[in-house]
Protein backbone atom coordinates (compact mmCIF):
# COMPACT_ATOMS: atom_id res chain seq x y z
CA UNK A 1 0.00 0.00 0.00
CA UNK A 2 3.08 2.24 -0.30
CA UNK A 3 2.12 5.97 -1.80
CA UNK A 4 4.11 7.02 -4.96
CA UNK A 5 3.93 10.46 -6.90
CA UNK A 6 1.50 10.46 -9.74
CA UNK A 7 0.48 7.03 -8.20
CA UNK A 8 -3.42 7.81 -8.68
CA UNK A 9 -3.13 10.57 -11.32
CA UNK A 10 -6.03 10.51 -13.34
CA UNK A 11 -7.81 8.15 -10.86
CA UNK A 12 -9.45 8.00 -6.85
CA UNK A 13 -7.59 5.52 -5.25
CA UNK A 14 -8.46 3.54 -2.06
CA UNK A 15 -5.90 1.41 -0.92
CA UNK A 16 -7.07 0.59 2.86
CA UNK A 17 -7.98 -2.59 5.16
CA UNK A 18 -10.61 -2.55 7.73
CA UNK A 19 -11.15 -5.66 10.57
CA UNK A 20 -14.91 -6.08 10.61
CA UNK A 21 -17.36 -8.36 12.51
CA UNK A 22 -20.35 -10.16 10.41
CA UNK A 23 -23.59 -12.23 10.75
CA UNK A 24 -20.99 -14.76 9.04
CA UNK A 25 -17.78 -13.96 11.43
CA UNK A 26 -15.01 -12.17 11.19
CA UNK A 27 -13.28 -10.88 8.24
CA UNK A 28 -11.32 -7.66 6.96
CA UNK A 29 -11.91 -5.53 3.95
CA UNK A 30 -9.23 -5.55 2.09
CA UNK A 31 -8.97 -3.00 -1.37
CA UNK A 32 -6.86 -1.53 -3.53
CA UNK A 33 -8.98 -0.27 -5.54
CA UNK A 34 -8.61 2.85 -8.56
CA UNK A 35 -11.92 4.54 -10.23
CA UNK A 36 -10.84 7.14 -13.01
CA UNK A 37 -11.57 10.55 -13.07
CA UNK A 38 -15.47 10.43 -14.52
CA UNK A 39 -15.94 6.91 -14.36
CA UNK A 40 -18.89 4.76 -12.92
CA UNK A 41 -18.62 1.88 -10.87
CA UNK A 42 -21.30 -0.96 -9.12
CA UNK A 43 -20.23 -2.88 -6.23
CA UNK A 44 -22.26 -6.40 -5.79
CA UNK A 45 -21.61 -9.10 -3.42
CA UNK A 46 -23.12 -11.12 -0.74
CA UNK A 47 -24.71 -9.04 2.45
CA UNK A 48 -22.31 -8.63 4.87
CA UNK A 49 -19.58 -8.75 2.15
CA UNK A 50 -18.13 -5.18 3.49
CA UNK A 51 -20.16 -3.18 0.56
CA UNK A 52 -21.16 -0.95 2.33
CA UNK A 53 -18.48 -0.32 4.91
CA UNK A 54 -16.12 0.37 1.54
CA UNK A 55 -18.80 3.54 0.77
CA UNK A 56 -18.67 4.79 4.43
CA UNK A 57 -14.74 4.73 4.81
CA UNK A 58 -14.25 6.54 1.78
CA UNK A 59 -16.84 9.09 2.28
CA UNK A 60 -15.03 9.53 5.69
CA UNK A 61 -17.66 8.40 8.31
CA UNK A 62 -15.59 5.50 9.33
CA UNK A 63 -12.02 5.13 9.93
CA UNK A 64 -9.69 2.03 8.52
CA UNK A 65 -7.41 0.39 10.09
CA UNK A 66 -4.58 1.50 7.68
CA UNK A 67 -3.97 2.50 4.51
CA UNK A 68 -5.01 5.85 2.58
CA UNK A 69 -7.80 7.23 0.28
CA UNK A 70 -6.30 9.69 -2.75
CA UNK A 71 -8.05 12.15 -5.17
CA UNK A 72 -7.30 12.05 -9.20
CA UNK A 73 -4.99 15.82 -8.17
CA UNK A 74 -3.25 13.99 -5.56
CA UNK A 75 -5.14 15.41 -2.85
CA UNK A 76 -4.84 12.95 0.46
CA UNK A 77 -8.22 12.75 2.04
CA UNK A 78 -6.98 10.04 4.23
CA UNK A 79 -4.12 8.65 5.75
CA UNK A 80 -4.53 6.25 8.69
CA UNK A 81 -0.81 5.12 8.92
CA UNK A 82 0.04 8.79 9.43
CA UNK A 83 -3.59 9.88 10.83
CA UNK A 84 -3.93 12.86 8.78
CA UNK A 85 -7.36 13.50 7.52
CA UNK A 86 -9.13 16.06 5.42
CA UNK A 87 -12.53 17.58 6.86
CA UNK A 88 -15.57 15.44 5.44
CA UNK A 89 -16.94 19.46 4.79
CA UNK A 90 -14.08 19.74 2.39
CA UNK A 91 -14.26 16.98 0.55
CA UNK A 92 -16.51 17.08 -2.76
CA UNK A 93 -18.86 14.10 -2.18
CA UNK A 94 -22.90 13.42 -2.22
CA UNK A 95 -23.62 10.14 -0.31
CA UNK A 96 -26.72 8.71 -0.30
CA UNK A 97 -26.65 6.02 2.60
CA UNK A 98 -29.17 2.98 3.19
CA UNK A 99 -31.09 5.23 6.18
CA UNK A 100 -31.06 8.27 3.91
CA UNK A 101 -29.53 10.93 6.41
CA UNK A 102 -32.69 13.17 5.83
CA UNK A 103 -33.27 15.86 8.37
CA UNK A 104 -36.96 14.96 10.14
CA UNK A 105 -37.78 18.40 11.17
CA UNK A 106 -37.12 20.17 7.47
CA UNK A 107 -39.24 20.06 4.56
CA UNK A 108 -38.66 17.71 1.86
CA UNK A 109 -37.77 21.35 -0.29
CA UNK A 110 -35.42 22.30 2.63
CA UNK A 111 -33.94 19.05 3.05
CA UNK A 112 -33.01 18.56 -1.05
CA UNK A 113 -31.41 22.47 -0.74
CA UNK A 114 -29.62 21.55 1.99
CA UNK A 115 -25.71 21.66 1.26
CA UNK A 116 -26.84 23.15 -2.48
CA UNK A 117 -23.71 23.79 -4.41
CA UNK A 118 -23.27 27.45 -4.14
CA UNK A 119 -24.24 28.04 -8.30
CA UNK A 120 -27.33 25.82 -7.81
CA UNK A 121 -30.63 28.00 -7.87
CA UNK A 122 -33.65 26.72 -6.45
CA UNK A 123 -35.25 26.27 -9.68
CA UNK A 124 -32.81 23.78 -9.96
CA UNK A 125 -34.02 22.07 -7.24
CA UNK A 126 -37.61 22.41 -8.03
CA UNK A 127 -36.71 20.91 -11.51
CA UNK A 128 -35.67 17.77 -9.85
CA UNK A 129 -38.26 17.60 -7.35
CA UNK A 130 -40.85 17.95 -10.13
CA UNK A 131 -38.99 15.07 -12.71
CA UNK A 132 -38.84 13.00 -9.58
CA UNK A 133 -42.51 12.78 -9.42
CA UNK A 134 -42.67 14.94 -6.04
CA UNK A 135 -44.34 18.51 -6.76
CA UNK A 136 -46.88 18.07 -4.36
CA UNK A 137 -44.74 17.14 -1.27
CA UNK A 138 -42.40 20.73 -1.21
CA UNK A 139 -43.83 21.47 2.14
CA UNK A 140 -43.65 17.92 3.74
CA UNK A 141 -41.88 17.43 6.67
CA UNK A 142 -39.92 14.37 5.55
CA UNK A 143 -40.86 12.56 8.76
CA UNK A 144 -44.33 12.18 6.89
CA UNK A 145 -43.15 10.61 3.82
CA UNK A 146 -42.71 7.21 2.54
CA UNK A 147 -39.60 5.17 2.77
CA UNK A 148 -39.43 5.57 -1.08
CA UNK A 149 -40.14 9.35 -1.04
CA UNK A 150 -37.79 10.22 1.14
CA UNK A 151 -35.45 8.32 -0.98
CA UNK A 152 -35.42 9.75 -3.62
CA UNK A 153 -35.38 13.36 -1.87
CA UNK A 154 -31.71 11.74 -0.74
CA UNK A 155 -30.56 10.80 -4.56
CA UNK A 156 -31.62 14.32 -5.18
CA UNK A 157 -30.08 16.27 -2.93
CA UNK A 158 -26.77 14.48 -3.38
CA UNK A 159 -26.85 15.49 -6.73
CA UNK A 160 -27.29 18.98 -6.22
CA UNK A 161 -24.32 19.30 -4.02
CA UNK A 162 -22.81 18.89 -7.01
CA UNK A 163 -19.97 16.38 -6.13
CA UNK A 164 -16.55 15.14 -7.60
CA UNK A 165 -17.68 11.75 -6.09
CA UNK A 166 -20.93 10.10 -5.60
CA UNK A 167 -21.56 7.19 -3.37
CA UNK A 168 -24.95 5.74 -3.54
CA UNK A 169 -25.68 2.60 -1.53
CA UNK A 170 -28.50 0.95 -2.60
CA UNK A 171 -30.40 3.90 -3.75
CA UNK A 172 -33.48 2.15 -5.74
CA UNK A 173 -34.27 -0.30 -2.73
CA UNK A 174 -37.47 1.38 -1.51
CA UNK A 175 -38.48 2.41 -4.89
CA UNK A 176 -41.64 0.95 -6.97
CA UNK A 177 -40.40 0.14 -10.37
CA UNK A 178 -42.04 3.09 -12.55
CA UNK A 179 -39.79 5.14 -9.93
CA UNK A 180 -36.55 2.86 -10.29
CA UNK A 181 -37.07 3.81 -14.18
CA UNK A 182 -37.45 7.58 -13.56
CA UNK A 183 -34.98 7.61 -11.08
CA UNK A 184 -32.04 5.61 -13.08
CA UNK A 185 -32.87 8.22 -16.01
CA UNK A 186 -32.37 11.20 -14.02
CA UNK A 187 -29.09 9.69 -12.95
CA UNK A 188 -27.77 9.01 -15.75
CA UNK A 189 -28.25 12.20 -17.49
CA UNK A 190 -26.77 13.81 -14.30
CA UNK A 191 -23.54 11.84 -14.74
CA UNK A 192 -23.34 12.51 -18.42
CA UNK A 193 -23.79 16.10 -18.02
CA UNK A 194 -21.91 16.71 -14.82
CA UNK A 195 -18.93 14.29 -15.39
CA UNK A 196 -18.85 13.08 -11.51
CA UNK A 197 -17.45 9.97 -10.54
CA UNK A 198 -19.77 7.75 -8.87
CA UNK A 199 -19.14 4.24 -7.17
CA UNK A 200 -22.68 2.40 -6.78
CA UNK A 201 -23.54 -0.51 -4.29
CA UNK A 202 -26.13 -2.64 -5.64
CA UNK A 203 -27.72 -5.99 -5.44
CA UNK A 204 -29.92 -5.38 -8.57
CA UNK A 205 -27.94 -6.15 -12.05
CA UNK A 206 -29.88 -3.55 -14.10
CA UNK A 207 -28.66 -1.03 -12.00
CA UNK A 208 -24.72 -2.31 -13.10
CA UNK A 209 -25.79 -2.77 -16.56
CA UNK A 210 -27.39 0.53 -17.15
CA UNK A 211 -25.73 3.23 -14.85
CA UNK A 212 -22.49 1.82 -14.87
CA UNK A 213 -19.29 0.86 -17.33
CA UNK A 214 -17.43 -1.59 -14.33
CA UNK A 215 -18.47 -4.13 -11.85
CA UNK A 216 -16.03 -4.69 -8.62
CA UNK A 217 -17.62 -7.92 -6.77
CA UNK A 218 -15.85 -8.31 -3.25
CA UNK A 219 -17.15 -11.38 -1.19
CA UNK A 220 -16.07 -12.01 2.79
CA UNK A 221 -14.01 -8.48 2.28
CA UNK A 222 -11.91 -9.32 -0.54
CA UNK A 223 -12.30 -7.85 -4.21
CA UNK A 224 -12.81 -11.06 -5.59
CA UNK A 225 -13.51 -10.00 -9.64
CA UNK A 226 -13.35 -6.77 -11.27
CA UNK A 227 -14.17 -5.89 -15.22
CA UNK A 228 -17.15 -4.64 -17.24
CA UNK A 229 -20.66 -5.70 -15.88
CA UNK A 230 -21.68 -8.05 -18.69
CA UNK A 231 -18.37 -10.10 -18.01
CA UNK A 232 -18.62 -10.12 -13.98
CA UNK A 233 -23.04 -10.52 -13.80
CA UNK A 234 -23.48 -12.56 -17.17
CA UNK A 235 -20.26 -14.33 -17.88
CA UNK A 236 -21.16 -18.02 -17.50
CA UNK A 237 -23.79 -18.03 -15.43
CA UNK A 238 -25.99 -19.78 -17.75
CA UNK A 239 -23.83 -22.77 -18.00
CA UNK A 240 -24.46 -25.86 -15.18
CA UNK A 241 -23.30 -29.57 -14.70
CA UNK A 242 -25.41 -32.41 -14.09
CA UNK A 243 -26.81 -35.81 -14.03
CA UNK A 244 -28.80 -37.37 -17.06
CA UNK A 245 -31.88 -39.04 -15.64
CA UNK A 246 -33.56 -39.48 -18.78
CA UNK A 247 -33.37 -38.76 -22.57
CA UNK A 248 -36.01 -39.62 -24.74
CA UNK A 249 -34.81 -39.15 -28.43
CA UNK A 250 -36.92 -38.37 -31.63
CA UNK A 251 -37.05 -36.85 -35.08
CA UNK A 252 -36.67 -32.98 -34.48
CA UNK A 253 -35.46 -33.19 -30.71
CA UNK A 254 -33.71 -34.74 -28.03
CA UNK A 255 -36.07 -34.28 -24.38
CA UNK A 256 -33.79 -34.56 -21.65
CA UNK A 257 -34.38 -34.53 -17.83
CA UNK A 258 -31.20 -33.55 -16.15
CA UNK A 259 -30.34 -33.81 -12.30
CA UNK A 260 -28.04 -30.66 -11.38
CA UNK A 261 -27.35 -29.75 -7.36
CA UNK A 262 -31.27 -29.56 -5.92
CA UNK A 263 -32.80 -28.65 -9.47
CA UNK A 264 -34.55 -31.19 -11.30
CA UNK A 265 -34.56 -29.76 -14.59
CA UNK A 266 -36.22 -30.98 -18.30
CA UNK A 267 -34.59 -29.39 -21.14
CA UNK A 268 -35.68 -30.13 -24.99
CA UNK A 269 -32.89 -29.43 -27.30
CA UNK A 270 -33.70 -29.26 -31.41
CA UNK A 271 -31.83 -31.37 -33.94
CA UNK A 272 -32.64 -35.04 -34.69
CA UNK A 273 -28.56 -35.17 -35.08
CA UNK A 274 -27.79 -34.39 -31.07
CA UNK A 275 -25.63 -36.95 -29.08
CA UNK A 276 -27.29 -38.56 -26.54
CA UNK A 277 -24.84 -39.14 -23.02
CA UNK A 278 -26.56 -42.04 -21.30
CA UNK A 279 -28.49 -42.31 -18.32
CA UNK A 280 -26.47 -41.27 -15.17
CA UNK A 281 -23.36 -40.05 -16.57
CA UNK A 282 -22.33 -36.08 -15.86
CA UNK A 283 -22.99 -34.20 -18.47
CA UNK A 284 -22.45 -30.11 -19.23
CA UNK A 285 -24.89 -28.27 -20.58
CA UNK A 286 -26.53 -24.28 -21.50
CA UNK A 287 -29.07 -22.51 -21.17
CA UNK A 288 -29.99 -19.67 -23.95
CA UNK A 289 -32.63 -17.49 -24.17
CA UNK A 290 -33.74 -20.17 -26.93
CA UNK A 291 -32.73 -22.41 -27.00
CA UNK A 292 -30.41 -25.29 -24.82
CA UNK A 293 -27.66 -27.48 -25.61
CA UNK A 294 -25.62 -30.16 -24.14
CA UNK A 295 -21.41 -29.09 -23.78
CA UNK A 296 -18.62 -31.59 -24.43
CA UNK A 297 -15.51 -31.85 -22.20
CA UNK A 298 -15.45 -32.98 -18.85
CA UNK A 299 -18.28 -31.36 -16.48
CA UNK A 300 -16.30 -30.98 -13.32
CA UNK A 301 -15.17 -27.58 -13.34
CA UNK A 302 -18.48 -26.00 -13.45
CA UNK A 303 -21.12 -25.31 -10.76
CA UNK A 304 -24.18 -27.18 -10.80
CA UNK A 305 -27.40 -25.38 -11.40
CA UNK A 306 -28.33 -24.89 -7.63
CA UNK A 307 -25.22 -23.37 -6.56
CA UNK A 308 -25.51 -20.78 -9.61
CA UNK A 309 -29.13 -20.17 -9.36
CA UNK A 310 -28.75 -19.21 -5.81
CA UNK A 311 -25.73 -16.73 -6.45
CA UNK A 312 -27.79 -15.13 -8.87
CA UNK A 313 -30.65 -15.15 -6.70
CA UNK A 314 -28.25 -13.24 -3.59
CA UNK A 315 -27.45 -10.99 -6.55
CA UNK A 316 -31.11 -10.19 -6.87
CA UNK A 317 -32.17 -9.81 -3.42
């Protein structure tokens, strides 16, 4: 984790480690981690993974063990080897935690103008309020909104501050889906425009595939794949290994009923020309969005369809 001029120029780096205590035990976040200048990045991964404790240390509200957080202009925000810090009022972030930070006594209006970058008008802020599908709250004391309302009154008044660096941690969650939509728009047309950086924790894949160009995945605190979303969230999830129970050929198709992990699964693959493994041997095989097809080679280095479906599933949830 040694510092070196120029070592994050163009780039945020977090290079830091962090002992933390789970529902699943004990573990430390490690990262190491650079996010260019303009860039977007999702973080997915199990709960308890250390998502979220990765937003809060580098938006400054908790402290690592060691290591140091550094700006694209070399700036140090933090240094925990030689406990120097910058003031979390001088750093240029918006960060939109899980609880929402939201101040219960303010209006929703006073609450999204809170912290406004100083050439941000409140038309600005109505603007947003009103594309957010929240005209008629202005005057609401947030205390009397919905989990979803408020929200979005969060995502908004993050953006308005205007920031070098966005953090958003789960920031859809409490959202119906028609707001999700409106919501992911608005983004993304403030990140185009604007140019901020913005690291995303999400366990929804549309969020990675539509807001942003790089997936990290870390899993028990380690960074445990890192590359564009389609390679980390799609890769080869669609191919399992399993046991052939039965396979009835005939002139167009082959009907198979395949054994894989806890799934039971009956898969009809086209082609009176297929080969057909016999019953009980381990077979390979793929799923399409048409179609299926049984995979030579030998089937032991891939999951079986229970372990993957339930991945994907803790991706989902």
């Amino acid at each position: 984790m040694k510092k070196r001029s120029g070592d994050a120029a163009g780039s945020f780096r977090f290079a830091f480690e962090k002992a933390l205590r789970s529902c699943s035990g004990d573990l430390v976040l490690r990262t190491d981690v650079r996010v260019p200048q303009g860039s977007t990045l999702s973080v997915v991964g199990s709960s308890g993974a250390g998502k979220s404790t990765f937003l809060r240390i580098i938006a400054g509200i908790v402290d690592a063990d060691r290591g140091f957080s550094v700006t694209p202009d070399g700036t140090i925000w933090d240094d925990w080897d030689s406990k120097s810090h910058l003031a979390l009022q001088r750093r240029s972030v918006g960060y939109v935690s899980q609880d929402y930070a939201l101040f219960p006594n303010l209006s929703l209006l006073d609450n999204v103008m809170y912290g406004m970058a100083g050439t941000a008008r409140p038309s600005e802020a109505m603007g947003w309020i009103d594309e957010a599908g929240l005209p008629g709250q202005l005057k609401t004391p947030v205390s009397k909104l919905s989990g979803g309302q408020m929200q979005r009154a969060a995502i908004i008044r993050a953006c308005l501050r205007r920031p070098r660096l966005l953090l958003l941690d789960e920031p859809f969650s409490a959202l119906d889906q028609d707001s999700v939509h409106t919501m992911r728009s608005l983004l993304r047309d403030f990140l185009t425009a604007s140019g901020c950086t913005m690291i995303l924790v999400t366990h929804n894949p549309v969020d990675c595939l539509v807001l942003t160009g790089r997936t990290l995945a870390i899993e028990a605190g380690a960074v445990v794949a890192d590359g564009s979303p389609v390679s980390i969230l799609c890769g080869d999830t669609n191919t399992f290994t399993g046991t052939v129970l039965e396979a009835v050929p005939s002139g167009f198709s082959t009907s198979f009923c395949i054994r894989s992990g806890n799934n039971t699964l009956r898969l009809v693959i086209p082609g009176g020309a297929c080969p057909v493994p016999p019953v009980g041997s381990e077979v390979r095989f793929r799923i399409g969005a048409f179609n299926a097809e049984i995979l030579p080679g030998r089937p032991d280095p891939t999951p079986d369809a229970s372990t993957k479906l339930r991945a994907f599933q803790d991706l989902q949830d």
